[in-house]
PDB file of N, CA and C in Angstrom:
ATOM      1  N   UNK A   1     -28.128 -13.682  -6.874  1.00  0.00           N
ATOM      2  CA  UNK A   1     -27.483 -12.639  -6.109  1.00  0.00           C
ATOM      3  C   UNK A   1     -26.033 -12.543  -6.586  1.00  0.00           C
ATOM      4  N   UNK A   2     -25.587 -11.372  -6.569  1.00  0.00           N
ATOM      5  CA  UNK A   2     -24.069 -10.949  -6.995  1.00  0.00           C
ATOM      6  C   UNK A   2     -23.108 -10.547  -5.965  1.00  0.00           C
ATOM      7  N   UNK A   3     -22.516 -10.891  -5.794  1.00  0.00           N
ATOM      8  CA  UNK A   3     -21.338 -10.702  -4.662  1.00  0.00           C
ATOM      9  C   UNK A   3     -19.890 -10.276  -5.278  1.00  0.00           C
ATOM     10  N   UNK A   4     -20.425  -8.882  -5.300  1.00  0.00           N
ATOM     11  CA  UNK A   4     -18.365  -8.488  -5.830  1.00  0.00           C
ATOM     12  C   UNK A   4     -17.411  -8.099  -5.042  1.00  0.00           C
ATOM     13  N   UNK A   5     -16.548  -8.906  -5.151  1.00  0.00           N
ATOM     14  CA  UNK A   5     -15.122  -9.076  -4.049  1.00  0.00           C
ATOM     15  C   UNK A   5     -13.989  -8.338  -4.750  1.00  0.00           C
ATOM     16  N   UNK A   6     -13.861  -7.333  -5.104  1.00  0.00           N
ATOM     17  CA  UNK A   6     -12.298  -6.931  -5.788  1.00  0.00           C
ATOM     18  C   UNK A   6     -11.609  -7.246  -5.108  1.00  0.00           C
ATOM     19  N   UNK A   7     -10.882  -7.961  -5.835  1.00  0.00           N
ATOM     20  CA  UNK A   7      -9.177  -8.685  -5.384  1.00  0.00           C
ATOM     21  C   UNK A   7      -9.179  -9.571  -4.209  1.00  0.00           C
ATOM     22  N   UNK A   8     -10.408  -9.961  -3.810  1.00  0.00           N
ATOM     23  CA  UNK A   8     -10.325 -11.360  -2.735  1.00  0.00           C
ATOM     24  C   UNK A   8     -11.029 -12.619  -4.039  1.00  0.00           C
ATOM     25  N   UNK A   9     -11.529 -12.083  -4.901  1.00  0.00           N
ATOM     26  CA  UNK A   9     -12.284 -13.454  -5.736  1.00  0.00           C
ATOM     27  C   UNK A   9     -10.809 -14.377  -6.721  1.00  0.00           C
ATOM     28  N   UNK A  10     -10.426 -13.150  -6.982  1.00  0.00           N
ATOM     29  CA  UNK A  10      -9.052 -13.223  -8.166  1.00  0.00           C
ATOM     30  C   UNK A  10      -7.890 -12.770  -7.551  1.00  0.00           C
ATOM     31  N   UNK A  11      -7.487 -13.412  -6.273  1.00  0.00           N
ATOM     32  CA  UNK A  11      -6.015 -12.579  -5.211  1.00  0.00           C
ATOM     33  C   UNK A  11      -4.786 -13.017  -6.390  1.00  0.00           C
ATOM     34  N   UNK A  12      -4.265 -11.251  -5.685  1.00  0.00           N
ATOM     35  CA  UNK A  12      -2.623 -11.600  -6.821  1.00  0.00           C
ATOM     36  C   UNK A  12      -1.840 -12.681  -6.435  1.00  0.00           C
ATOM     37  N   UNK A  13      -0.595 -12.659  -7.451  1.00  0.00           N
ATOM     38  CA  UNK A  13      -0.310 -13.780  -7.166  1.00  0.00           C
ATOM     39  C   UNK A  13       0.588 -13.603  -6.117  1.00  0.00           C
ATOM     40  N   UNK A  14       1.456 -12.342  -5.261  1.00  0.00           N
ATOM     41  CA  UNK A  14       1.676 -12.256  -4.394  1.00  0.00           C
ATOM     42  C   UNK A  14       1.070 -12.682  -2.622  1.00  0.00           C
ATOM     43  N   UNK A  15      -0.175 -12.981  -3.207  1.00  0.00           N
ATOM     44  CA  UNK A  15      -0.725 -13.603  -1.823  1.00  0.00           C
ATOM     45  C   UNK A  15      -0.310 -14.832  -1.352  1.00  0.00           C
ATOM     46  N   UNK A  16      -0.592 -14.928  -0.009  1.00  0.00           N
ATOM     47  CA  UNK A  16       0.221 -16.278   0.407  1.00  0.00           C
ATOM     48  C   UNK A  16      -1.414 -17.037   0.850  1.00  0.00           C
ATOM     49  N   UNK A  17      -0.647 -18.536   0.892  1.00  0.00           N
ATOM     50  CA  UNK A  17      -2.216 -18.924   1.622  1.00  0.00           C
ATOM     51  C   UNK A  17      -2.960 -18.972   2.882  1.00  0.00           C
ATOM     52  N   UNK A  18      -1.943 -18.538   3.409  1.00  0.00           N
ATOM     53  CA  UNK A  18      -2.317 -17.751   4.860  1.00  0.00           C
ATOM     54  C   UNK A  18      -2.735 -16.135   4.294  1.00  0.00           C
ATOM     55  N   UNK A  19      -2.425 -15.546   3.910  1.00  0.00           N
ATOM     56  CA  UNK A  19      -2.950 -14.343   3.751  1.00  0.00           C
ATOM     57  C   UNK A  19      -5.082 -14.650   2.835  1.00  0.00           C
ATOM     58  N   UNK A  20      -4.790 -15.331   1.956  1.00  0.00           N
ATOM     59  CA  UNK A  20      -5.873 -16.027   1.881  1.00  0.00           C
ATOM     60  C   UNK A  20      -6.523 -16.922   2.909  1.00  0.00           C
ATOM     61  N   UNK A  21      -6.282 -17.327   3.911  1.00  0.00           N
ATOM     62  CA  UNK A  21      -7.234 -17.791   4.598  1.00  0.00           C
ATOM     63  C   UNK A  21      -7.451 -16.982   5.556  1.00  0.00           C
ATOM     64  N   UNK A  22      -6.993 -15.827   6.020  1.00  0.00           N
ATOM     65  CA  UNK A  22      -6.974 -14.856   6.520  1.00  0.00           C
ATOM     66  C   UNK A  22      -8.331 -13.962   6.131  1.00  0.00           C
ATOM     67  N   UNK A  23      -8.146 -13.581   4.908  1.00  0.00           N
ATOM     68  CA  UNK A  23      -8.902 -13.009   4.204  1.00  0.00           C
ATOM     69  C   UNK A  23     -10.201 -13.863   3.606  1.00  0.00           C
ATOM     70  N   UNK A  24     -10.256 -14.598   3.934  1.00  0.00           N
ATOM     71  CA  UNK A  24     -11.532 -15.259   3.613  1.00  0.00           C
ATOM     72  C   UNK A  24     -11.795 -16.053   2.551  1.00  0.00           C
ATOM     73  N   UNK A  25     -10.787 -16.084   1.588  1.00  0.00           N
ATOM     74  CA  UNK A  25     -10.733 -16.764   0.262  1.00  0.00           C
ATOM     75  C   UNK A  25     -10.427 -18.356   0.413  1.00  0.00           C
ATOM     76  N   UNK A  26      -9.811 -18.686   1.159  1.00  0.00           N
ATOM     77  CA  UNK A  26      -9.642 -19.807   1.354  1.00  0.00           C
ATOM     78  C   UNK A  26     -10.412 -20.700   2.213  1.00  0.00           C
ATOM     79  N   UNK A  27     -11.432 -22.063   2.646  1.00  0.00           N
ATOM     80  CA  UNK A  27     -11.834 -21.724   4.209  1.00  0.00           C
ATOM     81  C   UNK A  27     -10.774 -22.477   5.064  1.00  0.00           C
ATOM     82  N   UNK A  28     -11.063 -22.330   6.206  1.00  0.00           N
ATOM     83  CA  UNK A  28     -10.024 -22.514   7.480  1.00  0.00           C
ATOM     84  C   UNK A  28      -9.598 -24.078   7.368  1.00  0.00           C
ATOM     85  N   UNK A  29     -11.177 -24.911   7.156  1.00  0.00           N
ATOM     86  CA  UNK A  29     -10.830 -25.957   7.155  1.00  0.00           C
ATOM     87  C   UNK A  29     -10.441 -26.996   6.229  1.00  0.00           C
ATOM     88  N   UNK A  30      -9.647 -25.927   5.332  1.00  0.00           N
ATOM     89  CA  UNK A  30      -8.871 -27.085   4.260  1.00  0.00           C
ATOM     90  C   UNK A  30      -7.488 -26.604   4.239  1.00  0.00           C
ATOM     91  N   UNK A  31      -6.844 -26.422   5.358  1.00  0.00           N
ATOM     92  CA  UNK A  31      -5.594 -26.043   5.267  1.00  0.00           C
ATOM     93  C   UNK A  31      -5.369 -26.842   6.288  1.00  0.00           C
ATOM     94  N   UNK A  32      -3.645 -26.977   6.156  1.00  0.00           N
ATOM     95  CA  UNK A  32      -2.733 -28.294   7.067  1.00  0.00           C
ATOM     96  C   UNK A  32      -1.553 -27.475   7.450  1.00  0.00           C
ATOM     97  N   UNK A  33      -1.528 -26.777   7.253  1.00  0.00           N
ATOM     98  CA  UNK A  33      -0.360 -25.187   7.470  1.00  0.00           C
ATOM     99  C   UNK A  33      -1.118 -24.323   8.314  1.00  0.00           C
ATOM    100  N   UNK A  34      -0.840 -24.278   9.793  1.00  0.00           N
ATOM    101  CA  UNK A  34      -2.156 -23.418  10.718  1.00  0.00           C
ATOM    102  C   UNK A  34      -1.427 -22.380  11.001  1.00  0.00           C
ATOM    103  N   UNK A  35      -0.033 -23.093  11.060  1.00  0.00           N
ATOM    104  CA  UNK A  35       0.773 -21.729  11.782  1.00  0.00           C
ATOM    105  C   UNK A  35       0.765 -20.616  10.737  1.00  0.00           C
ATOM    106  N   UNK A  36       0.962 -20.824   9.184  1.00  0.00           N
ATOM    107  CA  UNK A  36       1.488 -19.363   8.832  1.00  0.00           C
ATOM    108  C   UNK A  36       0.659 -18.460   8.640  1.00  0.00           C
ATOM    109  N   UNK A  37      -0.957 -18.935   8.860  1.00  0.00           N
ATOM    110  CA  UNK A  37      -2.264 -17.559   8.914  1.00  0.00           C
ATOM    111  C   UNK A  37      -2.187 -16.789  10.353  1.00  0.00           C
ATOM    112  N   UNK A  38      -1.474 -18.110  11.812  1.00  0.00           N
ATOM    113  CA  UNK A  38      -1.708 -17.655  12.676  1.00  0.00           C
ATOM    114  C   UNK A  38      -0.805 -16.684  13.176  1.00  0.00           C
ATOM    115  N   UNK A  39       0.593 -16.983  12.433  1.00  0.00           N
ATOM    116  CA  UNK A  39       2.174 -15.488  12.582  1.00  0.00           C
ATOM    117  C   UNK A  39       1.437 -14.827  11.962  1.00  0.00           C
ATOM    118  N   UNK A  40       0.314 -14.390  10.955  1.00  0.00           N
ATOM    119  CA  UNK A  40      -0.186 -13.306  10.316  1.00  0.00           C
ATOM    120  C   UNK A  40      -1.132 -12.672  11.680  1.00  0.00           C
ATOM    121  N   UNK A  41      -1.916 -13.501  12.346  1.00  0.00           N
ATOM    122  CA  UNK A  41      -2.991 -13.089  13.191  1.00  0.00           C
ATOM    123  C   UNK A  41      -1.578 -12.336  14.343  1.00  0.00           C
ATOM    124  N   UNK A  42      -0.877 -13.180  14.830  1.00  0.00           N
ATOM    125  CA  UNK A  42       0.145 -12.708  16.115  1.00  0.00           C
ATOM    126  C   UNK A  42       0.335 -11.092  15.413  1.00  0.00           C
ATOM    127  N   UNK A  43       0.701 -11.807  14.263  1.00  0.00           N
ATOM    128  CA  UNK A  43       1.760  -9.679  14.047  1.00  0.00           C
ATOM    129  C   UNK A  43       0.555  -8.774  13.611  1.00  0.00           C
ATOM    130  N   UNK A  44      -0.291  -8.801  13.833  1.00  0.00           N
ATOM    131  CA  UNK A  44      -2.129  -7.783  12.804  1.00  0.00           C
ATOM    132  C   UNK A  44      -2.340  -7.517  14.225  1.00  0.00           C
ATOM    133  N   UNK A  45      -2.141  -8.514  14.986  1.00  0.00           N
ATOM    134  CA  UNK A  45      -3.798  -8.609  16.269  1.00  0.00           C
ATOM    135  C   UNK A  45      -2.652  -7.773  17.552  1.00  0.00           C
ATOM    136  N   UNK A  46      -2.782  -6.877  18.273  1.00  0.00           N
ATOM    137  CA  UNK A  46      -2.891  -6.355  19.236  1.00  0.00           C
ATOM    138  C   UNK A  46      -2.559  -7.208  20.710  1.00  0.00           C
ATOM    139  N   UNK A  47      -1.549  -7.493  21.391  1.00  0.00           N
ATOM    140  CA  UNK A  47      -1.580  -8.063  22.776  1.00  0.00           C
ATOM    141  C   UNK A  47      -2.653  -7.988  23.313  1.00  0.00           C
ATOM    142  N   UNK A  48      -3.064  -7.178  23.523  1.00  0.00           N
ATOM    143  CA  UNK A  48      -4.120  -6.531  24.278  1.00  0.00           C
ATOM    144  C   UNK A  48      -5.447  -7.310  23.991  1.00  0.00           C
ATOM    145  N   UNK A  49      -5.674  -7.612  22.575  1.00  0.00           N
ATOM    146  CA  UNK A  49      -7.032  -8.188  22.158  1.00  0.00           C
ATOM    147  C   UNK A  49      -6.965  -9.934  22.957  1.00  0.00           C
ATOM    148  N   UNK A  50      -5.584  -9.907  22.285  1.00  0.00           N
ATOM    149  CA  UNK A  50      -5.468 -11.683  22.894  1.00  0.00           C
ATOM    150  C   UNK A  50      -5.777 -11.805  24.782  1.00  0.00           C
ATOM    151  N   UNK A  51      -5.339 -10.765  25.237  1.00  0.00           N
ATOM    152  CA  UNK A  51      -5.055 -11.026  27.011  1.00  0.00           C
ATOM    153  C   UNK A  51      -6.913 -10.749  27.032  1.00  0.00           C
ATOM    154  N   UNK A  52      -7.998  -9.854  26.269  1.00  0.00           N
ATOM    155  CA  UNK A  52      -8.799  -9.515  27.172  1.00  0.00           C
ATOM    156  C   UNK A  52      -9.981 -10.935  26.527  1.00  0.00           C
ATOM    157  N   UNK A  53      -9.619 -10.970  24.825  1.00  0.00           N
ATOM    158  CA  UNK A  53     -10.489 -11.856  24.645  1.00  0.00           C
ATOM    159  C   UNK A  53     -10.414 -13.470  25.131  1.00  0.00           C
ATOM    160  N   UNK A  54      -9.321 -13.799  25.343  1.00  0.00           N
ATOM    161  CA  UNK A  54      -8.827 -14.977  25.685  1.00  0.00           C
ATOM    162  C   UNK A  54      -8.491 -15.834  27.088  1.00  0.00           C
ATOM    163  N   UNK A  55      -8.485 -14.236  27.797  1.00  0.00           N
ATOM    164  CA  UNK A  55      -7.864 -14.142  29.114  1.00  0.00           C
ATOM    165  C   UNK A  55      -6.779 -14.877  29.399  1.00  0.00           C
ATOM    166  N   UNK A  56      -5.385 -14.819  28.400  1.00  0.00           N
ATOM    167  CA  UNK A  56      -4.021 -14.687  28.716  1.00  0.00           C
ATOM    168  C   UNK A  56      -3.224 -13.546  28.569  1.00  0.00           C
ATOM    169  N   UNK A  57      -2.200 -13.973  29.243  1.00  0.00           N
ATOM    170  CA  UNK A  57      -1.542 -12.913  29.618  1.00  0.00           C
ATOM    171  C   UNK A  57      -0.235 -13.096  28.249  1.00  0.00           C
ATOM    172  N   UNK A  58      -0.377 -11.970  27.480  1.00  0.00           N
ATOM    173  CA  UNK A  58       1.023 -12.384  26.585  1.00  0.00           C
ATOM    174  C   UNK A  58       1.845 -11.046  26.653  1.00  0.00           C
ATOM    175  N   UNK A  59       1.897 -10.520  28.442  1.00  0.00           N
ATOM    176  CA  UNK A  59       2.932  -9.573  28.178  1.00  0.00           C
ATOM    177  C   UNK A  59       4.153  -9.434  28.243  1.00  0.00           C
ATOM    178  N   UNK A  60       4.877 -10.752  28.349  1.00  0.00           N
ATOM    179  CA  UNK A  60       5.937 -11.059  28.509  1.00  0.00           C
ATOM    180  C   UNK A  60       6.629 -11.870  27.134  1.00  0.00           C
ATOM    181  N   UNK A  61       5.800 -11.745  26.151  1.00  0.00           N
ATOM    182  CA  UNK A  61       6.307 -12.025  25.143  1.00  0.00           C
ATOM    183  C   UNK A  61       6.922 -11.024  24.325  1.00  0.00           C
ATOM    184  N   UNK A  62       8.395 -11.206  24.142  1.00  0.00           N
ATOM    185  CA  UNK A  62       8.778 -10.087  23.165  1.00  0.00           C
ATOM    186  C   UNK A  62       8.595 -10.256  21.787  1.00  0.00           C
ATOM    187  N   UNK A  63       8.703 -11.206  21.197  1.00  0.00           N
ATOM    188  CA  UNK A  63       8.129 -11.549  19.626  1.00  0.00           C
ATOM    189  C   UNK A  63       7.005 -11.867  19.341  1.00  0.00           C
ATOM    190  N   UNK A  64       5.535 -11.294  18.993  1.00  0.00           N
ATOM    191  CA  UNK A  64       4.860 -12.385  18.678  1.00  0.00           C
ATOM    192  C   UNK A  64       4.716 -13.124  17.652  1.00  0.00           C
ATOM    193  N   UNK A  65       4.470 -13.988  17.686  1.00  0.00           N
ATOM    194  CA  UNK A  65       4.410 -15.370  16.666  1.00  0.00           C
ATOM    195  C   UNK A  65       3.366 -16.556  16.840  1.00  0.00           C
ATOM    196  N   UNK A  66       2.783 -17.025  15.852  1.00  0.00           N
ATOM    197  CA  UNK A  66       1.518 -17.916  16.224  1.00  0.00           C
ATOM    198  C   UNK A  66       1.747 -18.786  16.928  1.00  0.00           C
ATOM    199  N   UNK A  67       3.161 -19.397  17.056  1.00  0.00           N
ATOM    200  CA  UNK A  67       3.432 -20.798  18.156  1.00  0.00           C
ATOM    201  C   UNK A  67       3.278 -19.602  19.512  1.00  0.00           C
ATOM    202  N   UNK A  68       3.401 -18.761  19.712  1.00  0.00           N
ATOM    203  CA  UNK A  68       3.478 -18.328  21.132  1.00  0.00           C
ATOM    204  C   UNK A  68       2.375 -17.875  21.349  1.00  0.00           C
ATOM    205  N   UNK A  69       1.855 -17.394  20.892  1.00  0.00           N
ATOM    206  CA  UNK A  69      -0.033 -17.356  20.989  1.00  0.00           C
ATOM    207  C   UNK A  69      -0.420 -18.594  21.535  1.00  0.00           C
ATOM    208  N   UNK A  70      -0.466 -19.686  19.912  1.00  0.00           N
ATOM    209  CA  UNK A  70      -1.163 -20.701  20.770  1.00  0.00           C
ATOM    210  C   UNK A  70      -0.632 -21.736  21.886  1.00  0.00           C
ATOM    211  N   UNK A  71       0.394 -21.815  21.927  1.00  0.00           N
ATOM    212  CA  UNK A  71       1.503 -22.033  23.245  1.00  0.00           C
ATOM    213  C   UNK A  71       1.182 -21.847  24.794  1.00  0.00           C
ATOM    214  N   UNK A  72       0.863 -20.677  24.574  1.00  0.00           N
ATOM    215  CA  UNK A  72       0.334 -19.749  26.006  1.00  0.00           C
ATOM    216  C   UNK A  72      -1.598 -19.826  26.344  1.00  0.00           C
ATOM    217  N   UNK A  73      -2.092 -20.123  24.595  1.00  0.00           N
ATOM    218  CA  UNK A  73      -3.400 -20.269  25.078  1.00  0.00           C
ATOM    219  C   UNK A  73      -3.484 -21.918  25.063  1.00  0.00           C
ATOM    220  N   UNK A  74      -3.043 -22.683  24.674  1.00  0.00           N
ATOM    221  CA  UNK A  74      -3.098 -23.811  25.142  1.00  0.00           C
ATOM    222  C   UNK A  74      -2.372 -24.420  26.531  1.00  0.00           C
TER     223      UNK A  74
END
């Protein structure tokens, strides 16, 4: 079977490795750096997704950022 990935098999070199583990190129569980995929998830992902899927409340956060995500869900 053939699986063609343009530009996730061979990412430029501008990618970070949070943007790669993000994207699927990397897997989750070989990284030791959690926070900088998860400031990618805070600033992509929607308040809204976090309060309904998670059931917290992050409307009182004015920055988001992955420590305050997982901060509030922990």
């Amino acid at each position: 079977m053939l699986c063609d990935c343009p530009g996730l098999v061979f990412p430029n070199a501008a990618s970070t490795r949070g943007e790669l583990v993000c994207n699927g190129v990397l897997p989750i569980d070989t990284i030791k750096d959690y926070l900088t995929p998860m400031d990618l998830l805070a600033e992509r992902i929607p308040k809204i997704v976090y309060n309904k899927l998670y059931n917290i409340c992050l409307d009182k956060v004015k920055k988001m950022t992955g420590t305050e995500v997982l901060s509030i869900f922990a």
